[in-house]
Structures are given as C-alpha cells and as structure tokens.
PDB file of N, CA and C in Angstrom:
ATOM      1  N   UNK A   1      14.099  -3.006   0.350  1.00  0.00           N
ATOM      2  CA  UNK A   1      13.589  -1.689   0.635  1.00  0.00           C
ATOM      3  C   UNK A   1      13.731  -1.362   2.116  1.00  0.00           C
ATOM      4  N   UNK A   2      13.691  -2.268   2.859  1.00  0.00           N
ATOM      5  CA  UNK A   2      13.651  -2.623   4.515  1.00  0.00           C
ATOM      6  C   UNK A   2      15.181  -2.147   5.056  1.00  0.00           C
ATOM      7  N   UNK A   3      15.792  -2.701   4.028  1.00  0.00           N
ATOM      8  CA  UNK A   3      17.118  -2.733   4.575  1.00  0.00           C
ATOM      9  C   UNK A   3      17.790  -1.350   5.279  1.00  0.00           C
ATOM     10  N   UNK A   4      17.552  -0.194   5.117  1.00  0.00           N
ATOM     11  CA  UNK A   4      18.200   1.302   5.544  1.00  0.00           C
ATOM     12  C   UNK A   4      16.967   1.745   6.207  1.00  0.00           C
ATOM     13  N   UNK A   5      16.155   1.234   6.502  1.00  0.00           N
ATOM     14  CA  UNK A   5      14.980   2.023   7.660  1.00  0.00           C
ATOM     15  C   UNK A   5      15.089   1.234   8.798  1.00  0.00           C
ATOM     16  N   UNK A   6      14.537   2.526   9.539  1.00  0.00           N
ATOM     17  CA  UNK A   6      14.425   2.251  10.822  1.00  0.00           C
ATOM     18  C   UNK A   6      13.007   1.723  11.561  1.00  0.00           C
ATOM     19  N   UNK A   7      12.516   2.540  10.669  1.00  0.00           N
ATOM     20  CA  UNK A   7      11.257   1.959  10.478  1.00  0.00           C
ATOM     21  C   UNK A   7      10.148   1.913   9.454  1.00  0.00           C
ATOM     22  N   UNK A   8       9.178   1.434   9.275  1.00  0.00           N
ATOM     23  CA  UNK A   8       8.430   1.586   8.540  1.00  0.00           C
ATOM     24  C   UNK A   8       6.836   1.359   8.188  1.00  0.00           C
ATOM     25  N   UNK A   9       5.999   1.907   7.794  1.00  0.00           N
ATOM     26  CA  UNK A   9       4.246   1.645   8.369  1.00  0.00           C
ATOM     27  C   UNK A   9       3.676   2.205   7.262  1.00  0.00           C
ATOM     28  N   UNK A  10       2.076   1.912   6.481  1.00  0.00           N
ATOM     29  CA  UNK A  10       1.749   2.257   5.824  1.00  0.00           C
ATOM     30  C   UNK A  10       0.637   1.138   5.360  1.00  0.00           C
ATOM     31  N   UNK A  11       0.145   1.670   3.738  1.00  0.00           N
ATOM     32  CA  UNK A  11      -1.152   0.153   3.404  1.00  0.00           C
ATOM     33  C   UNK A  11      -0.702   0.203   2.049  1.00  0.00           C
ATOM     34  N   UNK A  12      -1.108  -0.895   1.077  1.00  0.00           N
ATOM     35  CA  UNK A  12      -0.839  -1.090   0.345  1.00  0.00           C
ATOM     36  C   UNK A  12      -2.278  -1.585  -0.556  1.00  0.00           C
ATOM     37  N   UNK A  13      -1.961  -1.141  -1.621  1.00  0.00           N
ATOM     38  CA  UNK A  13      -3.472  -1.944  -2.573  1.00  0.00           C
ATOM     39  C   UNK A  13      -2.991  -2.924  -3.613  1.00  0.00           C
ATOM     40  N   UNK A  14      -2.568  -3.967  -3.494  1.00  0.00           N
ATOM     41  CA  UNK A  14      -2.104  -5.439  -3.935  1.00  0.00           C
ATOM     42  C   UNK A  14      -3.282  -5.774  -4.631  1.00  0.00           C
ATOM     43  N   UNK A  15      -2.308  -5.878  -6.646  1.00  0.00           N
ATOM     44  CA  UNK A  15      -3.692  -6.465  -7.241  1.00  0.00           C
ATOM     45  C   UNK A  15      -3.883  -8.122  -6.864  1.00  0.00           C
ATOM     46  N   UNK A  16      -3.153  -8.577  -6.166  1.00  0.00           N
ATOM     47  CA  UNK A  16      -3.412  -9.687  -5.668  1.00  0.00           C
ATOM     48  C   UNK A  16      -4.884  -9.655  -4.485  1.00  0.00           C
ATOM     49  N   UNK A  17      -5.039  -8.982  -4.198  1.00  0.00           N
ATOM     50  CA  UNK A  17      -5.989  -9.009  -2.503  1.00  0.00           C
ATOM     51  C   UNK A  17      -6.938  -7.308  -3.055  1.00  0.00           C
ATOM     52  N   UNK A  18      -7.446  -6.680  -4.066  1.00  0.00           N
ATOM     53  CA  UNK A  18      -7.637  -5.946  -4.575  1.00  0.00           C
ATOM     54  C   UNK A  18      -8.713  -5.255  -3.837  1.00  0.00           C
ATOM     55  N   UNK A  19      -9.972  -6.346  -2.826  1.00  0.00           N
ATOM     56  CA  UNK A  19     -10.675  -5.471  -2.125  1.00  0.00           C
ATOM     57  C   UNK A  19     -10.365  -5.312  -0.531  1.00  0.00           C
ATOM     58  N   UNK A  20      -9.374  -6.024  -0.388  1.00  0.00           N
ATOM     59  CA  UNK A  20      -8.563  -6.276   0.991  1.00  0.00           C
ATOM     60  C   UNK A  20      -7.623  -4.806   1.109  1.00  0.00           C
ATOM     61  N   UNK A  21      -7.311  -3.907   2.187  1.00  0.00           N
ATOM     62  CA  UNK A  21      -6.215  -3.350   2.700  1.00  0.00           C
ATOM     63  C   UNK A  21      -5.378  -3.786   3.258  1.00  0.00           C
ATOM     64  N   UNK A  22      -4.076  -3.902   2.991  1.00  0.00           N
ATOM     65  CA  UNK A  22      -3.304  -4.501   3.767  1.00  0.00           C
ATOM     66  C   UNK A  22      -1.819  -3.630   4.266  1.00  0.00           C
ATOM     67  N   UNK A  23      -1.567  -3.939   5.460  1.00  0.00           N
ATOM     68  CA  UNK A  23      -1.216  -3.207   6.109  1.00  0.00           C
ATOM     69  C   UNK A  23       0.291  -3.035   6.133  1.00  0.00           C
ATOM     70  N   UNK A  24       1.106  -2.365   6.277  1.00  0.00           N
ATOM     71  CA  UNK A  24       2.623  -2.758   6.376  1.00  0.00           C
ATOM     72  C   UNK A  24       3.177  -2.236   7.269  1.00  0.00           C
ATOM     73  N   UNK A  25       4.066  -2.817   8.248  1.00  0.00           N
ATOM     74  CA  UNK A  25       4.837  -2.695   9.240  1.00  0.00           C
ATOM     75  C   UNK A  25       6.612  -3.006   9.193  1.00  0.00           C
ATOM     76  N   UNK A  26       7.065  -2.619   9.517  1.00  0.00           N
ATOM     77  CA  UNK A  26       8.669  -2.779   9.517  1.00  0.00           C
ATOM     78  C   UNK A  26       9.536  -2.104  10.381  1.00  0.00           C
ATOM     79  N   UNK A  27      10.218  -2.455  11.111  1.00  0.00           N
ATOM     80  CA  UNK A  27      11.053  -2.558  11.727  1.00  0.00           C
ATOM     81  C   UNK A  27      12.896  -2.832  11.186  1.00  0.00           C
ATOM     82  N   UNK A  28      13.568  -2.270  10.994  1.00  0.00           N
ATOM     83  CA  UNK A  28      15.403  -2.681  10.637  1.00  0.00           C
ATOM     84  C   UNK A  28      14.411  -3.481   9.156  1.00  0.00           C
ATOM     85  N   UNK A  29      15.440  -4.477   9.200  1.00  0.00           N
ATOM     86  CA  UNK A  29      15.069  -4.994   7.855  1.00  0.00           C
ATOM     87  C   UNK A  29      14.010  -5.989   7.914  1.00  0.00           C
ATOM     88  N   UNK A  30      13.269  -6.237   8.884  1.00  0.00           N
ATOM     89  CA  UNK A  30      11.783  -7.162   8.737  1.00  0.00           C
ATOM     90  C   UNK A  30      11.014  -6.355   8.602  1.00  0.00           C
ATOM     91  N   UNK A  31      10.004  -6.427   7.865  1.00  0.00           N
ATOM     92  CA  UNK A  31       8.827  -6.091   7.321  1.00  0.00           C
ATOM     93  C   UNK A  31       7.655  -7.168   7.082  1.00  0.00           C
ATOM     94  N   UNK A  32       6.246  -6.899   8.005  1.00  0.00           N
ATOM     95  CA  UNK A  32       5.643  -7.544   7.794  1.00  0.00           C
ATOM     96  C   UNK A  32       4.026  -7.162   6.832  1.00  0.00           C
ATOM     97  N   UNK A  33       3.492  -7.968   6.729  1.00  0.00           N
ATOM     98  CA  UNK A  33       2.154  -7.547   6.184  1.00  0.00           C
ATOM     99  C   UNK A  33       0.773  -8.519   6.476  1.00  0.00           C
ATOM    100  N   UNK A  34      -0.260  -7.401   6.370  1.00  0.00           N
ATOM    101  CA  UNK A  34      -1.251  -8.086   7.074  1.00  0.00           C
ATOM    102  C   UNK A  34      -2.461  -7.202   6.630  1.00  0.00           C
ATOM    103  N   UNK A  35      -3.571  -8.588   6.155  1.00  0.00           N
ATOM    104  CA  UNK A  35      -4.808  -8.368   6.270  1.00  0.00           C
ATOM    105  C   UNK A  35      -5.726  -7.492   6.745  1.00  0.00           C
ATOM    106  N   UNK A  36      -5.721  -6.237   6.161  1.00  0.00           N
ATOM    107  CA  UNK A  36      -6.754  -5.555   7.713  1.00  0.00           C
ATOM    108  C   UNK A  36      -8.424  -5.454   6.691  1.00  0.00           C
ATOM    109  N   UNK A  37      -8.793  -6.623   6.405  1.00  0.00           N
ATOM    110  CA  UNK A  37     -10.097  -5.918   5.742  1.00  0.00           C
ATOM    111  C   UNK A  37     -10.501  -5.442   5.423  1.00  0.00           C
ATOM    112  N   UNK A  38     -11.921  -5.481   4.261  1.00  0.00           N
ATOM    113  CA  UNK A  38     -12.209  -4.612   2.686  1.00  0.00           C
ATOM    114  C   UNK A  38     -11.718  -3.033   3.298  1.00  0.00           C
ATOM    115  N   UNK A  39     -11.737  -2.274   1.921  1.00  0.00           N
ATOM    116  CA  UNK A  39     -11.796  -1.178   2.214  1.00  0.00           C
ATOM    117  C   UNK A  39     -12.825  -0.278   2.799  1.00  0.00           C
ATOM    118  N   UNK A  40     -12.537   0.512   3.588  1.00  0.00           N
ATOM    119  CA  UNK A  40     -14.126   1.340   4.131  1.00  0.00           C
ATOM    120  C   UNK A  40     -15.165   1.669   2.729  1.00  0.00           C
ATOM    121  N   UNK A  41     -15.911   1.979   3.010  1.00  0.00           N
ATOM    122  CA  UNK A  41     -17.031   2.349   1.529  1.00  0.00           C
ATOM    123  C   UNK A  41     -17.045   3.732   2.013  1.00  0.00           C
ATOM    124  N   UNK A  42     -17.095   4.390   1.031  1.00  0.00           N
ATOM    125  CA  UNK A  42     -17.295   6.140   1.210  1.00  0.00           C
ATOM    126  C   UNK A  42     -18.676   6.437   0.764  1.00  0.00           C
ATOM    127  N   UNK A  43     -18.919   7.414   1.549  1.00  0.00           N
ATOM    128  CA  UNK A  43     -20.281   8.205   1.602  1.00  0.00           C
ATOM    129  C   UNK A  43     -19.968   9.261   0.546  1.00  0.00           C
ATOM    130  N   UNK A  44     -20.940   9.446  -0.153  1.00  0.00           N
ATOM    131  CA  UNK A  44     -21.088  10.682  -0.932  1.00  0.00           C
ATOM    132  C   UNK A  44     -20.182  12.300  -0.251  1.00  0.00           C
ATOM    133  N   UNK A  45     -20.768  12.204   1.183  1.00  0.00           N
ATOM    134  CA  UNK A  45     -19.926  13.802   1.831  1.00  0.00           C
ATOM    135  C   UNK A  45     -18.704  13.164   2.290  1.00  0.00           C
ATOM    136  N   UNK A  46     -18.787  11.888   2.537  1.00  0.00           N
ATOM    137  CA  UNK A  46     -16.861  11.403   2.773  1.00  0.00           C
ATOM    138  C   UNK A  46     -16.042  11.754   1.740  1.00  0.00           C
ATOM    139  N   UNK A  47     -16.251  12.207   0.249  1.00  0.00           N
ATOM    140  CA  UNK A  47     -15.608  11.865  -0.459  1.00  0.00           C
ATOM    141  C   UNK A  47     -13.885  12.541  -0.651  1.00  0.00           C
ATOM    142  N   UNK A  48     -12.803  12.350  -0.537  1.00  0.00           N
ATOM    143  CA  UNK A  48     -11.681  12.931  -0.188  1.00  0.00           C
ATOM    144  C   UNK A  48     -11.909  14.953  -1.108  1.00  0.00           C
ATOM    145  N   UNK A  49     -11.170  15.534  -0.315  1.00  0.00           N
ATOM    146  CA  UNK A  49     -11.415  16.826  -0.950  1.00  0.00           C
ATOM    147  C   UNK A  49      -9.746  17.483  -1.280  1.00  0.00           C
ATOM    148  N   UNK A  50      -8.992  16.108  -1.280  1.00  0.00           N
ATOM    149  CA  UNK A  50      -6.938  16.626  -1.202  1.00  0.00           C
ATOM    150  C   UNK A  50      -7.111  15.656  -2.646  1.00  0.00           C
ATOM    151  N   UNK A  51      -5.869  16.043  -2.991  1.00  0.00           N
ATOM    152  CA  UNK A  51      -5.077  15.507  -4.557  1.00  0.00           C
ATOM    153  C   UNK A  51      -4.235  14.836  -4.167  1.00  0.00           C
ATOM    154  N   UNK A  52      -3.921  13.665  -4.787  1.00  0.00           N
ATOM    155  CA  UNK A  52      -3.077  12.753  -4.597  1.00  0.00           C
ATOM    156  C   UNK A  52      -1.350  13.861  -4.031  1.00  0.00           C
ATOM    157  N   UNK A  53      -1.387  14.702  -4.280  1.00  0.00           N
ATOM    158  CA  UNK A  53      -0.345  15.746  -4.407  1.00  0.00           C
ATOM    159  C   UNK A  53      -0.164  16.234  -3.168  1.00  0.00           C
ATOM    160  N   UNK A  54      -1.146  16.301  -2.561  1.00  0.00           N
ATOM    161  CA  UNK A  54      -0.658  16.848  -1.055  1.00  0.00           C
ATOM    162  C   UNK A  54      -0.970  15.925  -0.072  1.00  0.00           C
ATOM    163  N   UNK A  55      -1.141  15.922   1.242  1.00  0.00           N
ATOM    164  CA  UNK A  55      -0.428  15.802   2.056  1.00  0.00           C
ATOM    165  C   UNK A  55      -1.123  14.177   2.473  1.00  0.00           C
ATOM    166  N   UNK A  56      -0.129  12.999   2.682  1.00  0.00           N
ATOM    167  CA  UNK A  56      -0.858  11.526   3.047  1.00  0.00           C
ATOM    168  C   UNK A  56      -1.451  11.231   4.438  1.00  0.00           C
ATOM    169  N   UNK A  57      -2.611  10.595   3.955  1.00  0.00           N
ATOM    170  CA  UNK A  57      -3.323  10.626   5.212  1.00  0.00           C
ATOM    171  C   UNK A  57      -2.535  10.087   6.075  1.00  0.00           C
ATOM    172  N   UNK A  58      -2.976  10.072   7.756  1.00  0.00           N
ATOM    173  CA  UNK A  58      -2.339   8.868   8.410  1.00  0.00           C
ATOM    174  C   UNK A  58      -3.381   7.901   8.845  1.00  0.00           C
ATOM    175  N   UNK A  59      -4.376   7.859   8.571  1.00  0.00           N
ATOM    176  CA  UNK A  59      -5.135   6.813   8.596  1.00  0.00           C
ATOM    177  C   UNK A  59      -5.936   6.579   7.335  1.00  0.00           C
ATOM    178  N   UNK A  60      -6.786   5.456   7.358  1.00  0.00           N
ATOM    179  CA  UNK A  60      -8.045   5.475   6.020  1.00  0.00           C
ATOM    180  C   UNK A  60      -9.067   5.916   6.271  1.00  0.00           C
ATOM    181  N   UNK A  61      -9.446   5.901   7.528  1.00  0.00           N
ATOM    182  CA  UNK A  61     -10.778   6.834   8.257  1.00  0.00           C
ATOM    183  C   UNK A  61     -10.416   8.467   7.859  1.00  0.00           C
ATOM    184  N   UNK A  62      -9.327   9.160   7.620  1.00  0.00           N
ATOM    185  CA  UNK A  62      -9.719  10.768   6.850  1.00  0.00           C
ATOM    186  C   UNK A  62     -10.229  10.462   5.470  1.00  0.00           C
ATOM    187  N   UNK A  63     -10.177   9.621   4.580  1.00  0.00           N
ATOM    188  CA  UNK A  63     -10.226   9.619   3.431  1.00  0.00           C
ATOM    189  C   UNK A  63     -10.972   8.074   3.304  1.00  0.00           C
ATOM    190  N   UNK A  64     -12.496   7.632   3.750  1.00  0.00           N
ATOM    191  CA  UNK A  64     -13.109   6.489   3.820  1.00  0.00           C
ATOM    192  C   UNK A  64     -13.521   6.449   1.584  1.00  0.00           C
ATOM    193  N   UNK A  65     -13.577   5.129   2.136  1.00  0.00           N
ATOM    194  CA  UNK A  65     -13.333   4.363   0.499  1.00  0.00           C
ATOM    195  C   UNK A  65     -12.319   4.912  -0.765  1.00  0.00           C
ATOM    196  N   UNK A  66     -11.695   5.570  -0.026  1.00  0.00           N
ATOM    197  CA  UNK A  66     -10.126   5.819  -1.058  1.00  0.00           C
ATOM    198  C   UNK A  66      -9.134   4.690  -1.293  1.00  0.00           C
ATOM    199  N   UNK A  67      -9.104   3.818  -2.009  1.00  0.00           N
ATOM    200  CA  UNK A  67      -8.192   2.859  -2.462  1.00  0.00           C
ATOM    201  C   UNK A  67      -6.639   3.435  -2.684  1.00  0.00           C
ATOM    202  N   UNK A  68      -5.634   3.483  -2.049  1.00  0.00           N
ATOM    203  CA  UNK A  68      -4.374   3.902  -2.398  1.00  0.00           C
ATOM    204  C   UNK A  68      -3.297   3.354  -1.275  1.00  0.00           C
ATOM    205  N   UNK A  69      -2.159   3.591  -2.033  1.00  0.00           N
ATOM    206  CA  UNK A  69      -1.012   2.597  -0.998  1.00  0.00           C
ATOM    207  C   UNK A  69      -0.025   4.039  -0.494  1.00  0.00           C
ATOM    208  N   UNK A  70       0.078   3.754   0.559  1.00  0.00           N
ATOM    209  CA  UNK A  70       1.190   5.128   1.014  1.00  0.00           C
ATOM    210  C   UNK A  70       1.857   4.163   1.820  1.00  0.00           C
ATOM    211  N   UNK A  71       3.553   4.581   2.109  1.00  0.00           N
ATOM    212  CA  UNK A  71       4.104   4.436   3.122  1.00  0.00           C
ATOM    213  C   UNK A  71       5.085   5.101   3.183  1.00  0.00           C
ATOM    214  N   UNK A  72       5.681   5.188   4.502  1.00  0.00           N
ATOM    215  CA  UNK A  72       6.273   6.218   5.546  1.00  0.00           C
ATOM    216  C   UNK A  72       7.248   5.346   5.940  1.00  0.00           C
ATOM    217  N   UNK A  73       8.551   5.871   5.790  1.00  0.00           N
ATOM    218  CA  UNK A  73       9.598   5.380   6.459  1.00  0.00           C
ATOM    219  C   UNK A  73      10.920   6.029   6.433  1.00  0.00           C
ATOM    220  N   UNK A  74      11.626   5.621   7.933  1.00  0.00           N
ATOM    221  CA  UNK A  74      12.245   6.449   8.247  1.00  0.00           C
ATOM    222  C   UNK A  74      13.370   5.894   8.116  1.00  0.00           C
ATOM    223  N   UNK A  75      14.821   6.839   8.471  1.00  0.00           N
ATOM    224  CA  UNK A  75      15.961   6.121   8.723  1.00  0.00           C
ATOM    225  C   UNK A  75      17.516   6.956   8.317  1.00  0.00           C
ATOM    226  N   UNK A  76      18.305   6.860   8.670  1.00  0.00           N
ATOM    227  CA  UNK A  76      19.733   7.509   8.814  1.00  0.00           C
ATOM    228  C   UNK A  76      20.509   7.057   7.197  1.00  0.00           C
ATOM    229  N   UNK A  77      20.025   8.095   6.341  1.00  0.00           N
ATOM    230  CA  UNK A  77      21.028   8.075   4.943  1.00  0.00           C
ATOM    231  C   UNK A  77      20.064   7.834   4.181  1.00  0.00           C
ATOM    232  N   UNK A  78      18.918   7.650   4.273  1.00  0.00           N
ATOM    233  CA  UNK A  78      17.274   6.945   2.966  1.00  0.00           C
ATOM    234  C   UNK A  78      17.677   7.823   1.779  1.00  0.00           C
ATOM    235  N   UNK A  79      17.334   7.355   0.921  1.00  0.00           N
ATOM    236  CA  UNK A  79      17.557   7.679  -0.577  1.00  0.00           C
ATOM    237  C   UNK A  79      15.907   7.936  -1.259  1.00  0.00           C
ATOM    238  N   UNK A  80      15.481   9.091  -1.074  1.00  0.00           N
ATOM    239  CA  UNK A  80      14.034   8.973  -1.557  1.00  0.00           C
ATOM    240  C   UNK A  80      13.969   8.418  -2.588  1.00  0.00           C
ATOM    241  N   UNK A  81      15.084   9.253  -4.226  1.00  0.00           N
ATOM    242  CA  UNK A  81      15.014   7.979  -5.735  1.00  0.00           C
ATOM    243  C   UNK A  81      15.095   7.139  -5.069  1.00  0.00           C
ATOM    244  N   UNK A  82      15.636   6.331  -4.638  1.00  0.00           N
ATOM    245  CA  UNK A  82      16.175   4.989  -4.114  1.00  0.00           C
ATOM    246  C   UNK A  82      14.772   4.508  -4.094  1.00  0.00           C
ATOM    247  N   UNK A  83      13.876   4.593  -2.997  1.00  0.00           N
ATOM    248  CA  UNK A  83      12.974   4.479  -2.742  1.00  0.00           C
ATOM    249  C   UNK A  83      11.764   4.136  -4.037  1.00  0.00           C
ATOM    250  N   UNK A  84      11.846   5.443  -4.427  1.00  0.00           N
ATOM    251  CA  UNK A  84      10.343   5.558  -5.460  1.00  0.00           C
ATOM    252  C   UNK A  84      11.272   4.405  -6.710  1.00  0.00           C
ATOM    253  N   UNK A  85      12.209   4.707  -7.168  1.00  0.00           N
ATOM    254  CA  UNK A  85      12.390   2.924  -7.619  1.00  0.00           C
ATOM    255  C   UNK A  85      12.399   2.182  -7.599  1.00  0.00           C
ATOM    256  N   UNK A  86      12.648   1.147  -6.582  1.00  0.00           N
ATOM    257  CA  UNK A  86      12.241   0.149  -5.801  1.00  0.00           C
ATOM    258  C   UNK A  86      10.885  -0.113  -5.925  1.00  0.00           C
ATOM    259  N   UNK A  87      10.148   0.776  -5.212  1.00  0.00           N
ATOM    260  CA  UNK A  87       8.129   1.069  -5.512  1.00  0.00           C
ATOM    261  C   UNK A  87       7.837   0.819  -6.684  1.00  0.00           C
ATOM    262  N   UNK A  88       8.566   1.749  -7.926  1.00  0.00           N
ATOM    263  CA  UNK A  88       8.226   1.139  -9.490  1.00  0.00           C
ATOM    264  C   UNK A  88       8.539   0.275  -9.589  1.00  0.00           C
ATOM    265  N   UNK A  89       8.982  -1.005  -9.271  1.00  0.00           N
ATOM    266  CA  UNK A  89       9.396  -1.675 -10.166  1.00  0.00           C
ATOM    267  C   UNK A  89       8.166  -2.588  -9.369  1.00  0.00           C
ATOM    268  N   UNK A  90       7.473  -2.607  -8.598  1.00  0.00           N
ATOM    269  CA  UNK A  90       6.265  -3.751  -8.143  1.00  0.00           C
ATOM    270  C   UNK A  90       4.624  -2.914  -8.544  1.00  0.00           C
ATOM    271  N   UNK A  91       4.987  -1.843  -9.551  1.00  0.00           N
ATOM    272  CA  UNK A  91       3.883  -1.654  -9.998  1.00  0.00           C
ATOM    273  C   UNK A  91       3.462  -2.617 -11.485  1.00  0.00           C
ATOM    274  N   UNK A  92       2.117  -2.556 -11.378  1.00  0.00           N
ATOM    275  CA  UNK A  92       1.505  -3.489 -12.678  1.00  0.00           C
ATOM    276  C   UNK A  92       1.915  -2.931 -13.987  1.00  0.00           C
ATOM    277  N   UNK A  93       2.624  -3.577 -14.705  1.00  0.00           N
ATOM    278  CA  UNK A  93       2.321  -3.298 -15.967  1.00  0.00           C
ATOM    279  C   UNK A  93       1.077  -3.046 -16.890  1.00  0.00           C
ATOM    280  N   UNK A  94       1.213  -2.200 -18.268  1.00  0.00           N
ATOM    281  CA  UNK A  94       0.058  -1.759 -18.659  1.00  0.00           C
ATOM    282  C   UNK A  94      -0.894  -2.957 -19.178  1.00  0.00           C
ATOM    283  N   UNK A  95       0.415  -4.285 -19.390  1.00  0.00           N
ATOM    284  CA  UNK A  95      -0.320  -5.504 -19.845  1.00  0.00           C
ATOM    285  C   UNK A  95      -0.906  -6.267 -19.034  1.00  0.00           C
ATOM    286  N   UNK A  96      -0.031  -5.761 -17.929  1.00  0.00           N
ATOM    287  CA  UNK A  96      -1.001  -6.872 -16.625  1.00  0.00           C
ATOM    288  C   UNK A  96      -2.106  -6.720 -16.171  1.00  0.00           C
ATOM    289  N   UNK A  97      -2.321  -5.455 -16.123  1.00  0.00           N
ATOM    290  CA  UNK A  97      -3.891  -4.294 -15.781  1.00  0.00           C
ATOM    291  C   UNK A  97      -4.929  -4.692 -16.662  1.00  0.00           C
ATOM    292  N   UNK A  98      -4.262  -5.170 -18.033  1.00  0.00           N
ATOM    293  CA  UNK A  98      -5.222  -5.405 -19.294  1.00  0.00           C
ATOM    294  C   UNK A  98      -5.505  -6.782 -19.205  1.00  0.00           C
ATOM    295  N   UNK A  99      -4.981  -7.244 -18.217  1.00  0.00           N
ATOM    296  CA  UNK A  99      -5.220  -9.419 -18.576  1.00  0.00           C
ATOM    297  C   UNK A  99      -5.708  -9.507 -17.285  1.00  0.00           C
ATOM    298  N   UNK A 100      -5.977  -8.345 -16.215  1.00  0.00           N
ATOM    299  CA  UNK A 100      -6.504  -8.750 -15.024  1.00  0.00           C
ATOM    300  C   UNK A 100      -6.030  -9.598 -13.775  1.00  0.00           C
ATOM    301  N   UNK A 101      -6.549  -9.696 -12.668  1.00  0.00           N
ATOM    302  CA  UNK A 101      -5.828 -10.271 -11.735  1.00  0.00           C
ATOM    303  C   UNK A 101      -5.735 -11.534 -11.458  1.00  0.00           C
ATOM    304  N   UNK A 102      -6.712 -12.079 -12.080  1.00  0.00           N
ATOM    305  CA  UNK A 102      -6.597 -14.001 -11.682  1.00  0.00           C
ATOM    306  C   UNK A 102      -5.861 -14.857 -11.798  1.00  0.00           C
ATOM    307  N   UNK A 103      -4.230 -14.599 -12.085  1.00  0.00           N
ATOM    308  CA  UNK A 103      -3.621 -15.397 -12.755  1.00  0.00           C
ATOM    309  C   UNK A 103      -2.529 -14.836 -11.765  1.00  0.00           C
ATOM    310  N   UNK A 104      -2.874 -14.327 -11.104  1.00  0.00           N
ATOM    311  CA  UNK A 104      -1.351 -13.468 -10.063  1.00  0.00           C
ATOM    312  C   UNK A 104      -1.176 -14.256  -8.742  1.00  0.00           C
ATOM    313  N   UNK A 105       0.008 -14.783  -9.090  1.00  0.00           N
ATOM    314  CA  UNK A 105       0.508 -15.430  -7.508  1.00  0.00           C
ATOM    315  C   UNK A 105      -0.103 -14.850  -6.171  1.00  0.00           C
ATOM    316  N   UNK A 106      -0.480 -15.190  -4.584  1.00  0.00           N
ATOM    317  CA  UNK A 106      -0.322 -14.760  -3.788  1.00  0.00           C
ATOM    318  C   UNK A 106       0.034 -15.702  -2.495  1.00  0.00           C
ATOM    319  N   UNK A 107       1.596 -15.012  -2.744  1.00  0.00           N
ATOM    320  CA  UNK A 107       2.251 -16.247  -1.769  1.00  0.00           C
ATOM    321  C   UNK A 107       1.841 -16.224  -0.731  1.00  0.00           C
ATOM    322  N   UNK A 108       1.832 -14.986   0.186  1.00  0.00           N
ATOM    323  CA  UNK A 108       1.023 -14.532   1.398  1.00  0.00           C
ATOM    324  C   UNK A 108      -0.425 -14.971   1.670  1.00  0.00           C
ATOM    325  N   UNK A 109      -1.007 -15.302   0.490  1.00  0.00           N
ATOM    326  CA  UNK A 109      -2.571 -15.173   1.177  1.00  0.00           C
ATOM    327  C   UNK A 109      -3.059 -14.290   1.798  1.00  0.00           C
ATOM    328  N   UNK A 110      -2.699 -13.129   1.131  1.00  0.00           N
ATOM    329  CA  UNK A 110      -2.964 -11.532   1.522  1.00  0.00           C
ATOM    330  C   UNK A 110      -4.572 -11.763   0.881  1.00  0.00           C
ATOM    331  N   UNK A 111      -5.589 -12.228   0.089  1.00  0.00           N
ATOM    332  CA  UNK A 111      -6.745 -12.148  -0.090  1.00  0.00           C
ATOM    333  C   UNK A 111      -7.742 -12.559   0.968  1.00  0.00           C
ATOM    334  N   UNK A 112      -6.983 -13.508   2.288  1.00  0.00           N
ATOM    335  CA  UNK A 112      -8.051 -13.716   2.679  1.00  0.00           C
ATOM    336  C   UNK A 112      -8.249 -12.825   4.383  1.00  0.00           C
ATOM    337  N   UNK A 113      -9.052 -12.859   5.225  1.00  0.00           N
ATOM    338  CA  UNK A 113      -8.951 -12.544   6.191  1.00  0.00           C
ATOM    339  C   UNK A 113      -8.994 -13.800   6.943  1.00  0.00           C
ATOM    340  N   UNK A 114      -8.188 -13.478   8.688  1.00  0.00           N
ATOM    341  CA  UNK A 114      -8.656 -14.718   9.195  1.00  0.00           C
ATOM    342  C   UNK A 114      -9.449 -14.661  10.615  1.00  0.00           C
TER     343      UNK A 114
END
C-alpha cells in the first residue's frame, strides 16, 4: 500500500489491540505503527455531530471516544480503487467478528503500551 506514497499518517482500529489506537506513519515505502493508547472516552456533549460521509477528522480530540480508522496519503499517480482494495481485503470477515478476537495473531504487539 506504501509503495506509491509519498507519504502517509492516520489511526487504525486493529481487532487485534481493539481498545488501543494505533497510529500510522509512512514515509516512500516504510510504514510504521504505534501504540498511542486507549481510546479517549466521550462525554455525552462530545458526541460526534458529522457522518461517517463527510469530512475526516485530523485528530481524535474533534471527535473524543469515536473508534474509527482513517488514513491520508499522498503521492504522484495513487489509485484511490487501488487503495480502498487493498483496505478491504484487511477488513474482518463476517465470521471472524462472530468468533471474536482472541485467537488473532499480533505480530506487532500493537495491544500493549510501553
């Protein structure tokens, strides 16, 4: 996915690390990821007032205890399909959602903080 950006930044919600945010960074074709701790908890008047449909936050502080993965990336020729396929294909299946997360690799050790 790394490979045609120039850059790249955003969070991710990994059913591996599920109350963890974790963060994504990239540069050419390295891309890293990282731990940034639970998600904020939202207040009743925090509660987001946009639809998944418009416009992505750039932080998690506009939208506190919203669980969702966005990322942003740039680069000379990007293929948006390109893109949002790539993205599908590391989403959960409807069976995996149904058997839960305990059984899911995490090579990273994206669950823990350090």
């Amino acid at each position: 996915m790394a490979e045609g950006c120039c850059g790249l930044r955003g969070q991710v919600w990994l059913a591996v690390a599920p109350e963890h945010r974790v963060t994504v960074q990239g540069i050419g074709p390295r891309v890293w990821l990282e731990n940034a701790g639970p998600w904020p908890v939202a207040q009743e008047a925090d509660l987001p007032l946009t639809t998944p449909e418009q416009d992505v936050p750039s932080t998690v502080a506009e939208h506190p205890g919203e669980r969702r993965t966005w990322l942003a990336a740039t680069g000379e020729g990007m293929d948006a399909a390109e893109f949002a396929r790539l993205l599908s294909w590391c989403e959960l299946t409807e069976a995996e959602m149904m058997s839960g997360t305990t059984g899911l690799a995490d090579p990273f050790d994206l669950n823990t903080t350090q």
